[in-house]
C-alpha atoms as a PDB file:
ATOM      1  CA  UNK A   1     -34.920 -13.980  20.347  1.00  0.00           C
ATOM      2  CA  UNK A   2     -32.679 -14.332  17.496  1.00  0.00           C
ATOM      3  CA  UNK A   3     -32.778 -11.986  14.001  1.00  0.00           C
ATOM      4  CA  UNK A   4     -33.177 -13.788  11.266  1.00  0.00           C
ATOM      5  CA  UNK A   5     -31.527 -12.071   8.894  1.00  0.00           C
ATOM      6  CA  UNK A   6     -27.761 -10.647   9.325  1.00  0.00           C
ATOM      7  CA  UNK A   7     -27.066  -7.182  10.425  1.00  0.00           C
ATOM      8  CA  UNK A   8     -24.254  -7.063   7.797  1.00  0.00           C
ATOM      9  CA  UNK A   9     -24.483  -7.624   4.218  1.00  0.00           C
ATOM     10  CA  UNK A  10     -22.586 -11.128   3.561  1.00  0.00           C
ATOM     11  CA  UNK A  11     -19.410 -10.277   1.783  1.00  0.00           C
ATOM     12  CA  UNK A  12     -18.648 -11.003  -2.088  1.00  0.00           C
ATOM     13  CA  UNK A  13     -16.064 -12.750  -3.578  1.00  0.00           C
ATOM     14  CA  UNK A  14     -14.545  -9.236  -4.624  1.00  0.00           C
ATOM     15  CA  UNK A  15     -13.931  -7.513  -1.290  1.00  0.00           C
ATOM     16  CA  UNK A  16     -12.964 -10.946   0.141  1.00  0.00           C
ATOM     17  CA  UNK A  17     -10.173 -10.820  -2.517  1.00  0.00           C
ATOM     18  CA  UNK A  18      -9.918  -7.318  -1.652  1.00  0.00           C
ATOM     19  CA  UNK A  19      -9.436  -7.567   1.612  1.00  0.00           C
ATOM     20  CA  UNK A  20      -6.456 -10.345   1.084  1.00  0.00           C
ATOM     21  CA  UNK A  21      -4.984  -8.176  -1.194  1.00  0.00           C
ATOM     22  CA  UNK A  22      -4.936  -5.133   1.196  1.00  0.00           C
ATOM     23  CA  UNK A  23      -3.663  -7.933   3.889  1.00  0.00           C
ATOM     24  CA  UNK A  24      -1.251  -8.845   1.386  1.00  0.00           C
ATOM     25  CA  UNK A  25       0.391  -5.252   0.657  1.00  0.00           C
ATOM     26  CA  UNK A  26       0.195  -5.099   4.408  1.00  0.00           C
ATOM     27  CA  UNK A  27       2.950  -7.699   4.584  1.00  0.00           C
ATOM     28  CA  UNK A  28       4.755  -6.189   1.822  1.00  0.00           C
ATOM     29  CA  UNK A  29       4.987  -2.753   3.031  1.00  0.00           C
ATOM     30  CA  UNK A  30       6.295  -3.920   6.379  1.00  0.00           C
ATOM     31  CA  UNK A  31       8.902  -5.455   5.086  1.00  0.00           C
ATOM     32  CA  UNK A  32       9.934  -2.430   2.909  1.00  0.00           C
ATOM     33  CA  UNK A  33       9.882  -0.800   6.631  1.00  0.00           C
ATOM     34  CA  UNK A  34      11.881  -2.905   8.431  1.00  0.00           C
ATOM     35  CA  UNK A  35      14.452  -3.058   5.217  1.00  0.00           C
ATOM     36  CA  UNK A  36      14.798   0.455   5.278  1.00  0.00           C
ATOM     37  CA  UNK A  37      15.157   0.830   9.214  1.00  0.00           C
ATOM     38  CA  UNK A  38      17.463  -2.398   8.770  1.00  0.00           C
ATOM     39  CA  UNK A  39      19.210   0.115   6.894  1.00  0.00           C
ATOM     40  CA  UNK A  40      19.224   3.502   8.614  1.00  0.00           C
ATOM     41  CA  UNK A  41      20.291   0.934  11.991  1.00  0.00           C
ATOM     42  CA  UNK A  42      23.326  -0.330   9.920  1.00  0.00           C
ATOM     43  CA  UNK A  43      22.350  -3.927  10.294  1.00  0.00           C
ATOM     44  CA  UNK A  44      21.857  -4.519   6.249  1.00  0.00           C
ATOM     45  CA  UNK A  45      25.038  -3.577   3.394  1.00  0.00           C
ATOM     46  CA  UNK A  46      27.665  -4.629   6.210  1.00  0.00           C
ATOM     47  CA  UNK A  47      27.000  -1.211   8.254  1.00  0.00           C
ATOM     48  CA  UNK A  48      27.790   0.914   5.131  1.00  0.00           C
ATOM     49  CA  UNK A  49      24.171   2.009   5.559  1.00  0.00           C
ATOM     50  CA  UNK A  50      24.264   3.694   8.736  1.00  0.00           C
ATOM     51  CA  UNK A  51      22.387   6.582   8.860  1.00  0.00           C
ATOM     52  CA  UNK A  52      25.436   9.030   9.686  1.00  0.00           C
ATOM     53  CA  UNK A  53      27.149   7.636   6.394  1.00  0.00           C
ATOM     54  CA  UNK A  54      24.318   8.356   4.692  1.00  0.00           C
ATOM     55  CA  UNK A  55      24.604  11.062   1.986  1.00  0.00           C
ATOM     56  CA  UNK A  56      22.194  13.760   3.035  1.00  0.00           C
ATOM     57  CA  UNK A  57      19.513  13.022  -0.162  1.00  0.00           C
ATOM     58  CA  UNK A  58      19.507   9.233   1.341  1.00  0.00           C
ATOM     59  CA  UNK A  59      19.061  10.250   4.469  1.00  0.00           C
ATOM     60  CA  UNK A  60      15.904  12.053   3.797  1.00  0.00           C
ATOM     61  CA  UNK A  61      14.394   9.344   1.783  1.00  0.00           C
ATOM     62  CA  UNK A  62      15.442   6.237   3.920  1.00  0.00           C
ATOM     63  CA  UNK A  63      13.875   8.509   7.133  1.00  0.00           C
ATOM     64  CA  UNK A  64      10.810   9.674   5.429  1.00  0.00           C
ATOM     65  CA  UNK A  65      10.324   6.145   4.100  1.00  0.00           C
ATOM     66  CA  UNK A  66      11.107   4.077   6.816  1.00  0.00           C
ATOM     67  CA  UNK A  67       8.386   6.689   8.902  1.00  0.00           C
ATOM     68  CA  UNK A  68       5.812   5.546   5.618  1.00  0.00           C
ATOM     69  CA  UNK A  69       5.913   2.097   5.013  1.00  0.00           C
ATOM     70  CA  UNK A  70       4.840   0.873   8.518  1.00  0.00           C
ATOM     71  CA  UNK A  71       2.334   3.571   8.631  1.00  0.00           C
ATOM     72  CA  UNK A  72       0.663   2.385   5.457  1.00  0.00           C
ATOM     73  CA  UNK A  73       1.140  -0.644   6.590  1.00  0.00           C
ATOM     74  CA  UNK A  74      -0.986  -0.545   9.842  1.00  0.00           C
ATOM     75  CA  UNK A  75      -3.776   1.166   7.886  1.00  0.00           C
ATOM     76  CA  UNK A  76      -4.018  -1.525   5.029  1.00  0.00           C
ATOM     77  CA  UNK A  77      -3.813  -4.294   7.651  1.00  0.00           C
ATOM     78  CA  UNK A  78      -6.942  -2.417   9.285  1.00  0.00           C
ATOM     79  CA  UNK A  79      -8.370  -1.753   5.707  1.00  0.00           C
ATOM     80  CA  UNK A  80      -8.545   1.778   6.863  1.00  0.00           C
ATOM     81  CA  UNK A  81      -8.751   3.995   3.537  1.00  0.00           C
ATOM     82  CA  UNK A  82      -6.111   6.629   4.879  1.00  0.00           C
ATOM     83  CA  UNK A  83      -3.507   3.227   4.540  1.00  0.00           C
ATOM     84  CA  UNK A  84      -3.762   3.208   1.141  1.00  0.00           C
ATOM     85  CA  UNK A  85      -3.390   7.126   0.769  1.00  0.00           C
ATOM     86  CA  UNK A  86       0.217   6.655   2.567  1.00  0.00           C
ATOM     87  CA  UNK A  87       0.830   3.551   0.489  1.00  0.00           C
ATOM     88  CA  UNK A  88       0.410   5.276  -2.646  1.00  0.00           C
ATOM     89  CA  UNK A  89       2.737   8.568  -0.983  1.00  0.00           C
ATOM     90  CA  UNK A  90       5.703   6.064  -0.521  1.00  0.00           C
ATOM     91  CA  UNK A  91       5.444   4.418  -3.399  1.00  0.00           C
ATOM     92  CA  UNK A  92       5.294   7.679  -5.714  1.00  0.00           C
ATOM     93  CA  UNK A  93       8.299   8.448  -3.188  1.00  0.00           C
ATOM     94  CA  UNK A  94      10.675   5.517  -4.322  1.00  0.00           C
ATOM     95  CA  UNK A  95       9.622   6.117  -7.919  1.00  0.00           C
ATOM     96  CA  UNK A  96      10.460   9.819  -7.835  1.00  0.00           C
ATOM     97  CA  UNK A  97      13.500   8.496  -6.081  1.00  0.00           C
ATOM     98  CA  UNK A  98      14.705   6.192  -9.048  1.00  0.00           C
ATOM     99  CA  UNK A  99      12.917   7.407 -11.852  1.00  0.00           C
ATOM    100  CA  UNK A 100      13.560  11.756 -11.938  1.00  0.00           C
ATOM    101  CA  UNK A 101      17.185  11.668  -9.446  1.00  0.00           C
ATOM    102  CA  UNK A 102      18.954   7.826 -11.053  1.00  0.00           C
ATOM    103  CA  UNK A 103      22.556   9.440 -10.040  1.00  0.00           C
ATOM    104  CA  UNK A 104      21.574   9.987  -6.502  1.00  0.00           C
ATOM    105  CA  UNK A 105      19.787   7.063  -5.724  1.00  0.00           C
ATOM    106  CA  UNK A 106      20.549   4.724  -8.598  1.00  0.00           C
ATOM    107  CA  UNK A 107      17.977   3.129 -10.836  1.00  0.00           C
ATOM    108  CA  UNK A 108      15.745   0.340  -9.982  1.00  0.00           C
ATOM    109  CA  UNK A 109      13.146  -0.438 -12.646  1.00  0.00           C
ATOM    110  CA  UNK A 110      11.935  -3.488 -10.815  1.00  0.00           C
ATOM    111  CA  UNK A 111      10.618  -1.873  -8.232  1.00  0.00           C
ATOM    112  CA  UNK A 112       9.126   0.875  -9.803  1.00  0.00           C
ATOM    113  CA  UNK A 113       7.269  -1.444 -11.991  1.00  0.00           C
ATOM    114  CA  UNK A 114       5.634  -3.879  -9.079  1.00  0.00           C
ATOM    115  CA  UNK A 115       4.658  -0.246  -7.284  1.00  0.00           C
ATOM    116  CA  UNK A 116       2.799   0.425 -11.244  1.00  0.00           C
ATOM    117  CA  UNK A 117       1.558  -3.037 -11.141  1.00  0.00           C
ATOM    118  CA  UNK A 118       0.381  -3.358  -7.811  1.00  0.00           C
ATOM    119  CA  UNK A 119      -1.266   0.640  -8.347  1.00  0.00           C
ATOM    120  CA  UNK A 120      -3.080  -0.437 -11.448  1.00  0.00           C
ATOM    121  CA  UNK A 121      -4.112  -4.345  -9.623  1.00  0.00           C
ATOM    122  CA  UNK A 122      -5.632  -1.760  -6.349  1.00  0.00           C
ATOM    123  CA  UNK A 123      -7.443   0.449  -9.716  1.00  0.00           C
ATOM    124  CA  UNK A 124      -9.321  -2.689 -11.340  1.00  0.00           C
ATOM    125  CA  UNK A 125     -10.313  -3.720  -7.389  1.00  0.00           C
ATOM    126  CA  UNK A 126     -11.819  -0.612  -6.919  1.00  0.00           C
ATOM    127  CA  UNK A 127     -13.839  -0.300 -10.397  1.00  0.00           C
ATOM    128  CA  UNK A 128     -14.822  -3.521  -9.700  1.00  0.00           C
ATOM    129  CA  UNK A 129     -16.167  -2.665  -6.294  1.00  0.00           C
ATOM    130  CA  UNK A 130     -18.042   0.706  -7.541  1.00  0.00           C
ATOM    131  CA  UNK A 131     -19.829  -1.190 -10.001  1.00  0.00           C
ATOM    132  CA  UNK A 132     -20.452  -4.320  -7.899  1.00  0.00           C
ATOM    133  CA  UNK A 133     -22.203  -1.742  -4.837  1.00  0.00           C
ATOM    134  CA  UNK A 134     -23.640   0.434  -8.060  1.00  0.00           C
ATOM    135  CA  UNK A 135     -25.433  -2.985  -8.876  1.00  0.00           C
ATOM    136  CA  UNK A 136     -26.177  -4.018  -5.532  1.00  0.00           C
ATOM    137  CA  UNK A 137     -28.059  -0.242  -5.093  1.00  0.00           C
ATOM    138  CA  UNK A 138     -30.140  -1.090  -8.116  1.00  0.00           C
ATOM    139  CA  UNK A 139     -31.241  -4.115  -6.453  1.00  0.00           C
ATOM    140  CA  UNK A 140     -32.345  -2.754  -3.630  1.00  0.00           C
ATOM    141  CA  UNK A 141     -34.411   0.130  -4.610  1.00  0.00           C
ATOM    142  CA  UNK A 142     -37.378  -1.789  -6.491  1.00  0.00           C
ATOM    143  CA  UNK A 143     -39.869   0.962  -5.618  1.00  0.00           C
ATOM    144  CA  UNK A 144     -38.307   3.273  -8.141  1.00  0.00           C
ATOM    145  CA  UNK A 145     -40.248   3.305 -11.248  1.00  0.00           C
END
């Protein structure tokens, strides 16, 4: 016999658009991977990127971030809430990186404003969603007085 009713609440327009959002910064942050291993590999800046010419502050970054961005990128595709913890650790990396140390790794304004943007777009998405299952809760208890 058949249920009649779902086993899973049907899902709202916001985490739909959620979701393709999180898909979305998926995409993103895999190709901020591949351009950094593109870089450590020497395939991108006509080889003057190779990891061994690398000064030793670029190294760091380009390895730590190039270990980051697929990471976070698996766990956003998954919409696993550790992806966007590691999202949110390489993006406050390449900030630090252009914002507080500009001579080392040169400034880049651009990108540190989309990583702001796209921070503030994932903070309205999830105020959204606490008062969306904060209404949804009300809704449910009517035995309360």
């Amino acid at each position: 016999m058949v249920s009649d009713s779902p086993n899973m609440p049907r899902r709202t327009l916001t985490d739909t658009l959620f979701m393709l959002f999180l898909r979305l910064m998926a995409v993103v942050c895999l190709w901020f991977a591949l351009q950094y291993w593109a870089m450590v590999t020497g395939f991108s800046l006509g080889g003057r990127g190779r990891f061994d010419l690398l000064p030793p502050a670029w190294k760091a970054a380009a390895t730590a971030l190039a270990v980051m961005f697929p990471v976070a990128s698996v766990g956003l595709w998954m919409l696993a809430p550790w992806g966007a913890v590691v999202w949110v650790l390489a993006a406050a990396t390449e900030i630090a990186m252009h914002e507080f140390y500009p001579s080392i790794f040169g400034i880049n304004r651009l990108l540190v404003l989309t990583h702001v943007a796209v921070a503030a777009v994932y903070l309205v998405f999830q105020v959204a969603l606490f008062f969306q299952r904060r209404k949804q809760a009300r809704q449910v208890r009517t035995d309360l007085p």
